[in-house]
N, C-alpha and C. Protein backbone atom coordinates (compact mmCIF):
# COMPACT_ATOMS: atom_id res chain seq x y z
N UNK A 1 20.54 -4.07 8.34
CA UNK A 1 19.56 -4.24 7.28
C UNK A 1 18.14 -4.30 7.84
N UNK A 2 18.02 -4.47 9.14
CA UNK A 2 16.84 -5.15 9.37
C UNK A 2 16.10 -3.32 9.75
N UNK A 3 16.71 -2.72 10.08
CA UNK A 3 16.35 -0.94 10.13
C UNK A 3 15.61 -0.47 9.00
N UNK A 4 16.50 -0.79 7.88
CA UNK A 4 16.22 -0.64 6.51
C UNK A 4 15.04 -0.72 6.36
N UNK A 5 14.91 -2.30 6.33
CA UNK A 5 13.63 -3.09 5.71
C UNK A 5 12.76 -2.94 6.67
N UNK A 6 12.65 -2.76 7.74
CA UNK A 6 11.62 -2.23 8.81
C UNK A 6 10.89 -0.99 8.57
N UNK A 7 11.77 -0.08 8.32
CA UNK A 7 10.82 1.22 7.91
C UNK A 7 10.60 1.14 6.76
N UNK A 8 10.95 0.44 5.84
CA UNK A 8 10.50 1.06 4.25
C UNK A 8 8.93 0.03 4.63
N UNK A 9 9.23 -1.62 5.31
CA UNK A 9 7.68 -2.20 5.39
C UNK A 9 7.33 -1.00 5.83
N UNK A 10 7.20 -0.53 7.57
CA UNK A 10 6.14 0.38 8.67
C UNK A 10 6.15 1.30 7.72
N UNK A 11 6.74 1.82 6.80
CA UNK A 11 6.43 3.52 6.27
C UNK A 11 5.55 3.27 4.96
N UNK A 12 5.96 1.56 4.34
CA UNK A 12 5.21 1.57 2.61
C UNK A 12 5.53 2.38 1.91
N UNK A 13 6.79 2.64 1.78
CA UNK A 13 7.90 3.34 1.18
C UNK A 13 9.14 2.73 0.46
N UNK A 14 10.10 3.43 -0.22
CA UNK A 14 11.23 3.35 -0.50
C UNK A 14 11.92 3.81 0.06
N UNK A 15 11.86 4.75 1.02
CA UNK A 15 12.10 5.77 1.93
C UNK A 15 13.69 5.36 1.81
N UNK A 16 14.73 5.97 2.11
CA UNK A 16 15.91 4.85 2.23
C UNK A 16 16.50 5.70 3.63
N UNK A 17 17.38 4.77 4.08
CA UNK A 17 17.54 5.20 5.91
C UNK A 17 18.67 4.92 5.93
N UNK A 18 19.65 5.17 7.16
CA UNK A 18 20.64 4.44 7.61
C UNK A 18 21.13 4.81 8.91
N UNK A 19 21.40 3.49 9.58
CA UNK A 19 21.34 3.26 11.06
C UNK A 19 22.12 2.64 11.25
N UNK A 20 22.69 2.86 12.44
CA UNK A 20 23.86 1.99 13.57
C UNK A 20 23.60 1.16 14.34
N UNK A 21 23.06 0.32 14.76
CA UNK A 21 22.98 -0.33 15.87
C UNK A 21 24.19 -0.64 16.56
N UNK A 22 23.92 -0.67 17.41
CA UNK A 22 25.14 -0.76 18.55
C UNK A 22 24.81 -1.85 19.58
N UNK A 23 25.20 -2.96 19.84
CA UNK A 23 24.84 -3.83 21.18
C UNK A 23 25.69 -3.96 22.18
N UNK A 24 24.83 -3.15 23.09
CA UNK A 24 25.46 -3.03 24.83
C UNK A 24 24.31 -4.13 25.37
N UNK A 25 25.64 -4.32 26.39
CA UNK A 25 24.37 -5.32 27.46
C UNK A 25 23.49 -4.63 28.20
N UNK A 26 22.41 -4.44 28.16
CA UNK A 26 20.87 -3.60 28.82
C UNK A 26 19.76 -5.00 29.27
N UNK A 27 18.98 -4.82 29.73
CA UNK A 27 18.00 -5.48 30.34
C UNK A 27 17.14 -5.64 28.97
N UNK A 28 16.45 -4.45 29.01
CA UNK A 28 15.36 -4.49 27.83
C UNK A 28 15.05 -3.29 26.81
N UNK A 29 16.29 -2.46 26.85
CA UNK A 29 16.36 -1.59 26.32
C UNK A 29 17.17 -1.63 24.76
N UNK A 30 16.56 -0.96 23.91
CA UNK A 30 17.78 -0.75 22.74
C UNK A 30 18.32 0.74 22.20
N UNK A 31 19.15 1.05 21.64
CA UNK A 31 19.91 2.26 21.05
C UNK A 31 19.73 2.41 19.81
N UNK A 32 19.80 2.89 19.37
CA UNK A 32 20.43 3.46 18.12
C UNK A 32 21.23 4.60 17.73
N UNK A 33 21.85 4.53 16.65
CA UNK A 33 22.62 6.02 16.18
C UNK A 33 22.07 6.18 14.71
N UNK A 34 21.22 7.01 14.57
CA UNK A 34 20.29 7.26 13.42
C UNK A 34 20.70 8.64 12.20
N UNK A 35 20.90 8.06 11.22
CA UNK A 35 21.13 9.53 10.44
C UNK A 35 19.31 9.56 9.19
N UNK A 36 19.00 10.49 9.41
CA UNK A 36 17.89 10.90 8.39
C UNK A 36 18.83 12.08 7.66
N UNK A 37 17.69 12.07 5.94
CA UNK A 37 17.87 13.33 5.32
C UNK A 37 16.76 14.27 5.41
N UNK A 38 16.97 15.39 5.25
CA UNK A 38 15.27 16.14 4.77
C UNK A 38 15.27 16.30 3.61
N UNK A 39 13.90 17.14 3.21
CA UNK A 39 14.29 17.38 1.88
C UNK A 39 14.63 18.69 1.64
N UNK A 40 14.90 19.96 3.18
CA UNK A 40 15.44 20.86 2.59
C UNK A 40 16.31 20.51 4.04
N UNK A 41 17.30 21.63 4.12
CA UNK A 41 18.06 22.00 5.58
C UNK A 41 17.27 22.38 6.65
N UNK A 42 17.28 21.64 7.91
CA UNK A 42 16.71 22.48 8.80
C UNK A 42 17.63 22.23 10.05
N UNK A 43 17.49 23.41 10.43
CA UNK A 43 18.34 23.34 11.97
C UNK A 43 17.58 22.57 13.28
N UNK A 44 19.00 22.12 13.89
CA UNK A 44 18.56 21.58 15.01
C UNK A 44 17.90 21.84 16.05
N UNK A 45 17.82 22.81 16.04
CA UNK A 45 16.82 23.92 17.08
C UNK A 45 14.85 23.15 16.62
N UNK A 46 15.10 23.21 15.19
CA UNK A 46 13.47 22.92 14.44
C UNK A 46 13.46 21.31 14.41
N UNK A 47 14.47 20.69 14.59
CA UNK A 47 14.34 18.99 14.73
C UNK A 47 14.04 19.06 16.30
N UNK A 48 14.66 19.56 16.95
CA UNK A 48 14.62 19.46 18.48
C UNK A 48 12.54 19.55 18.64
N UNK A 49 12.44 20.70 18.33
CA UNK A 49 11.11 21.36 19.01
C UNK A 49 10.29 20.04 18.35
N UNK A 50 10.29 19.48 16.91
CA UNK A 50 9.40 18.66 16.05
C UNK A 50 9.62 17.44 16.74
N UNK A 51 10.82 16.69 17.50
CA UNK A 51 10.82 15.97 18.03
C UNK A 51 10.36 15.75 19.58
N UNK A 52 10.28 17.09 20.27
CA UNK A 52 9.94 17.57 21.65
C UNK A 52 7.94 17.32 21.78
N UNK A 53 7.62 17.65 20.26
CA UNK A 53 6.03 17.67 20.14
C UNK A 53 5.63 16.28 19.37
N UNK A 54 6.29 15.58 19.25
CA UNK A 54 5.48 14.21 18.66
C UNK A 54 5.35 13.44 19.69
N UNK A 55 4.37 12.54 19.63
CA UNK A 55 3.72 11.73 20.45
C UNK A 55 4.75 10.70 20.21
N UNK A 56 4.35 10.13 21.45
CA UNK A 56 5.63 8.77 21.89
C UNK A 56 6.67 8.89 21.91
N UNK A 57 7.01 10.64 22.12
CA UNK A 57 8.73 10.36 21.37
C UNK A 57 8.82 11.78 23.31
N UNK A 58 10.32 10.98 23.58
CA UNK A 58 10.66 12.12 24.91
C UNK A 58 11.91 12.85 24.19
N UNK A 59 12.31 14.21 24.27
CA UNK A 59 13.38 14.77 24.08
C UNK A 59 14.34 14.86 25.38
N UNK A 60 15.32 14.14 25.04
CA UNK A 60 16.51 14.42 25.90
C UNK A 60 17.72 14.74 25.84
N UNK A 61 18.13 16.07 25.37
CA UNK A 61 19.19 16.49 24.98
C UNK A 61 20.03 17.62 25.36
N UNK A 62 20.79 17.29 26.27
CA UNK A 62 21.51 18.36 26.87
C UNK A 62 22.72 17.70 27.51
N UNK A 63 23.68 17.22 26.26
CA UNK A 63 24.88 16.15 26.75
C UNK A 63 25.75 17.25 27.78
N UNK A 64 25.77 18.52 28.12
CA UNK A 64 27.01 19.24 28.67
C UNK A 64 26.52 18.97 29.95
N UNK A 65 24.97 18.81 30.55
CA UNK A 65 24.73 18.38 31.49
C UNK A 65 24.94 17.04 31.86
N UNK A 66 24.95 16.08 30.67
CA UNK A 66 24.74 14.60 30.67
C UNK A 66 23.48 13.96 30.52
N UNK A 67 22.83 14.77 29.95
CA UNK A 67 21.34 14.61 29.77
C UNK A 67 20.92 13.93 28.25
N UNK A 68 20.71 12.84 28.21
CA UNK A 68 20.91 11.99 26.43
C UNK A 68 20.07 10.88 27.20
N UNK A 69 19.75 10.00 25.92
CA UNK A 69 18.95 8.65 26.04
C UNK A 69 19.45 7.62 27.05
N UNK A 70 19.37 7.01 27.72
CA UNK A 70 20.42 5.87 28.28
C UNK A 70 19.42 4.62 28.57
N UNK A 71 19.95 3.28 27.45
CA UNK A 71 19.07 1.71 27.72
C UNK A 71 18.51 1.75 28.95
N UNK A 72 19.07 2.21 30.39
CA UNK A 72 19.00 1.66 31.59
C UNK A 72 17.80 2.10 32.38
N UNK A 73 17.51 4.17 31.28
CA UNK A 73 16.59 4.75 32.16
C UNK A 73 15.33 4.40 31.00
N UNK A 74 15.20 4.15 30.14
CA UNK A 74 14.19 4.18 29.59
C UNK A 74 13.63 2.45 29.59
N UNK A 75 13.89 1.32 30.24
CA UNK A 75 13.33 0.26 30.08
C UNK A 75 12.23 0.60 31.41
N UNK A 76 11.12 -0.35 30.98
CA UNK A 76 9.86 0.46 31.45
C UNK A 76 8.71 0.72 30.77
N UNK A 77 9.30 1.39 29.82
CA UNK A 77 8.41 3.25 29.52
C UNK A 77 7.82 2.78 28.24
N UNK A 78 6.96 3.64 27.70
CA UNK A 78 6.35 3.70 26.28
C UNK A 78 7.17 4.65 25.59
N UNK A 79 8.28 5.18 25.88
CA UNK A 79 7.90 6.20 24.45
C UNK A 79 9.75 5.82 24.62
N UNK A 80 9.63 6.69 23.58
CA UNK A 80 11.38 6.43 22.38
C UNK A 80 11.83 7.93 22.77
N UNK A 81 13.32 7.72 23.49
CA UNK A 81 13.76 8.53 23.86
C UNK A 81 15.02 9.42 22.93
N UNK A 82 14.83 10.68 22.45
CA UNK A 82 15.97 11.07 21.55
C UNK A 82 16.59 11.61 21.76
N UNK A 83 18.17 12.21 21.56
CA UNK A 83 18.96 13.13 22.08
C UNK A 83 20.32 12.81 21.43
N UNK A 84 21.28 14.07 21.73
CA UNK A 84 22.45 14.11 20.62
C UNK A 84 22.19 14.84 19.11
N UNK A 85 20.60 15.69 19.04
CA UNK A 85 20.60 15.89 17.61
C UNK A 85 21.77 16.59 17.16
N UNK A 86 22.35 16.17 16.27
CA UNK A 86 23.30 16.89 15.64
C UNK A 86 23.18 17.26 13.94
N UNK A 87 23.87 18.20 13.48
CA UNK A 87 23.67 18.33 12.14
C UNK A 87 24.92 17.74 11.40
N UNK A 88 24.13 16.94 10.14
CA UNK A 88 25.33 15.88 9.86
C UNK A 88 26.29 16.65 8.74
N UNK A 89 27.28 16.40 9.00
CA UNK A 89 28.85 17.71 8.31
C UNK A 89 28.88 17.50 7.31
N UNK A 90 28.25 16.11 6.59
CA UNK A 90 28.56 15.98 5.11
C UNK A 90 27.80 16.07 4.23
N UNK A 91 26.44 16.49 4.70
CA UNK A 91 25.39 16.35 3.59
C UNK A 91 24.52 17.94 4.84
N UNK A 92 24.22 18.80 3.67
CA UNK A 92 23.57 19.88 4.21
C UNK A 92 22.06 19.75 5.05
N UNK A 93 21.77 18.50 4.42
CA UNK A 93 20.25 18.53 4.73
C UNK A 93 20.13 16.93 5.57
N UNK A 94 20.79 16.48 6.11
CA UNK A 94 21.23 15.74 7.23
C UNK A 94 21.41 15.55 8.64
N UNK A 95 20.40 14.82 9.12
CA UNK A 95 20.81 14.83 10.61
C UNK A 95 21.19 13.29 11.44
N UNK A 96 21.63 13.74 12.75
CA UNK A 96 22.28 12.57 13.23
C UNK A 96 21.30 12.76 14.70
N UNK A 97 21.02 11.44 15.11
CA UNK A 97 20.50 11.62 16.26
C UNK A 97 20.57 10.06 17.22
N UNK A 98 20.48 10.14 18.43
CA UNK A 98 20.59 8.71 19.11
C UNK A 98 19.62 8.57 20.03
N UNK A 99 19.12 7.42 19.94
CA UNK A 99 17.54 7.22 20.41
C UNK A 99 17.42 6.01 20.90
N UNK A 100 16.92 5.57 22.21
CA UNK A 100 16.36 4.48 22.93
C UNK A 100 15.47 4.50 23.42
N UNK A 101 15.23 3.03 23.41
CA UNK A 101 13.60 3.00 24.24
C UNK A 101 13.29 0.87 24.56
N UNK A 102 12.75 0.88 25.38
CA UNK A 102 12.32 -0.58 25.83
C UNK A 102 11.38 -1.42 24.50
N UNK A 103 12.49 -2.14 24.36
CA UNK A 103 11.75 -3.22 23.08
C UNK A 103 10.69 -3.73 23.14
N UNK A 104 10.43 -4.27 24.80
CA UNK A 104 9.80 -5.13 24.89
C UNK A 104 8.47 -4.22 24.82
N UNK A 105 8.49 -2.87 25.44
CA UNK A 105 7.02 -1.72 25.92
C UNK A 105 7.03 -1.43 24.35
N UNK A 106 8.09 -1.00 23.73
CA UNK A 106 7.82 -0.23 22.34
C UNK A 106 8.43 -0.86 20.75
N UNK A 107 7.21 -2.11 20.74
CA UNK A 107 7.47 -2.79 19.85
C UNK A 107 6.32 -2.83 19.43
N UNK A 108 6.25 -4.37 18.44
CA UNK A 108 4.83 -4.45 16.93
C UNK A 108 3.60 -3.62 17.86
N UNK A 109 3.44 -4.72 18.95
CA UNK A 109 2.09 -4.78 19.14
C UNK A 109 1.82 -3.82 20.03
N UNK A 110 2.71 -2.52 20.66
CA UNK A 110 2.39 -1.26 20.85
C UNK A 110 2.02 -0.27 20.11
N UNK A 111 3.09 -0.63 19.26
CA UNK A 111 2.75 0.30 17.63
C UNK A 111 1.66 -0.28 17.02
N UNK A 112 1.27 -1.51 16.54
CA UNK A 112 -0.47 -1.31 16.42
C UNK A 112 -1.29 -0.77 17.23
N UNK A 113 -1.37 -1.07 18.22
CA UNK A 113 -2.11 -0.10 19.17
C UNK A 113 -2.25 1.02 19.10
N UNK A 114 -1.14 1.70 19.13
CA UNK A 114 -1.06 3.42 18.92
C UNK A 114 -1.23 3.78 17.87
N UNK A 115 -1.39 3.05 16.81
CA UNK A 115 -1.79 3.41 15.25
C UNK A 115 -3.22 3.06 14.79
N UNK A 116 -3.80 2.28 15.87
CA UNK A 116 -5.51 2.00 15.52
C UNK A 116 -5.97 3.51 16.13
N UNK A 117 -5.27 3.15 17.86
CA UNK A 117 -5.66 4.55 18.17
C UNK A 117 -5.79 6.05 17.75
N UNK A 118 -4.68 6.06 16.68
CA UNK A 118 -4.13 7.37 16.18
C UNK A 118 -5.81 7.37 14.87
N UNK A 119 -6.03 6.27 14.15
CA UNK A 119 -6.60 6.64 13.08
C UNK A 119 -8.43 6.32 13.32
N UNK A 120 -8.77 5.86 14.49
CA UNK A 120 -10.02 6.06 15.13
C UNK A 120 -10.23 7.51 15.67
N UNK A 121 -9.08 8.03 15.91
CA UNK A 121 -9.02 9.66 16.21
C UNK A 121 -8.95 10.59 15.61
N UNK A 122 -8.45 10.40 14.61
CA UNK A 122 -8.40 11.35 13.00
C UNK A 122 -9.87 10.76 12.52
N UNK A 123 -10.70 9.67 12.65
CA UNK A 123 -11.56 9.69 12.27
C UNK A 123 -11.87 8.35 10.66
N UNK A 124 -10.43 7.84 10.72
CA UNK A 124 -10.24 7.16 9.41
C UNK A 124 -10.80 5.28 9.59
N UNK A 125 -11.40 5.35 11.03
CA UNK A 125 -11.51 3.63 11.49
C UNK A 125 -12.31 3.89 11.96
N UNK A 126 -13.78 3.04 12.22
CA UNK A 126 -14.36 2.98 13.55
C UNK A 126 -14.84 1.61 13.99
């Protein structure tokens, strides 16, 4: 629940979500297993690249190599690591994806930061 109510506060939305959490023992890292909808179909190829180009976010996805998120390598770091996109089988316009990143680096008071920063740069704060 607390996924839920986290993004609908950070987004000021109704937005509606749904998430897995999973608790492994990690240092300072957390997981998730994330399903979003769109509002039309898009392939994973176009989630990949949209996720490869947003800020704060690392793409890591190439499980045949072994190449995916893991708590252990991303505590540390600033940014939210994603990988596993998959397209979800039951809903056309659905995706599944699993994502970590260090709580302690990429939490509130990073994300204010990067969001004063973001809107002094668009020009909307000074």
């Amino acid at each position: 629940m607390k996924m839920f109510n986290e993004t609908q506060k950070i987004m000021h939305t109704d937005a509606k979500c749904s998430a897995m959490c999973v608790r492994v023992s990690s240092l300072r890292s957390h997981s998730e297993s994330v399903w979003i909808e769109t509002e039309r179909p898009i392939s994973v190829e176009e989630a990949q690249k949209a996720l490869a180009e947003a800020p704060g976010v690392t793409l890591k996805d190439d499980p045949s190599n072994l190449i995916y998120p893991m708590p252990l390598e991303t505590a540390g770091l600033d940014d939210v690591f994603v990988g596993r996109v998959r397209k979800d089988l039951s809903d056309e316009n659905g995706l599944t994806f699993w994502l970590s990143g260090d709580q302690i680096r990429k939490g509130a008071a990073l994300n204010a930061v990067q969001i004063g920063e973001y809107l002094i740069k668009v020009g909307n704060v000074k």
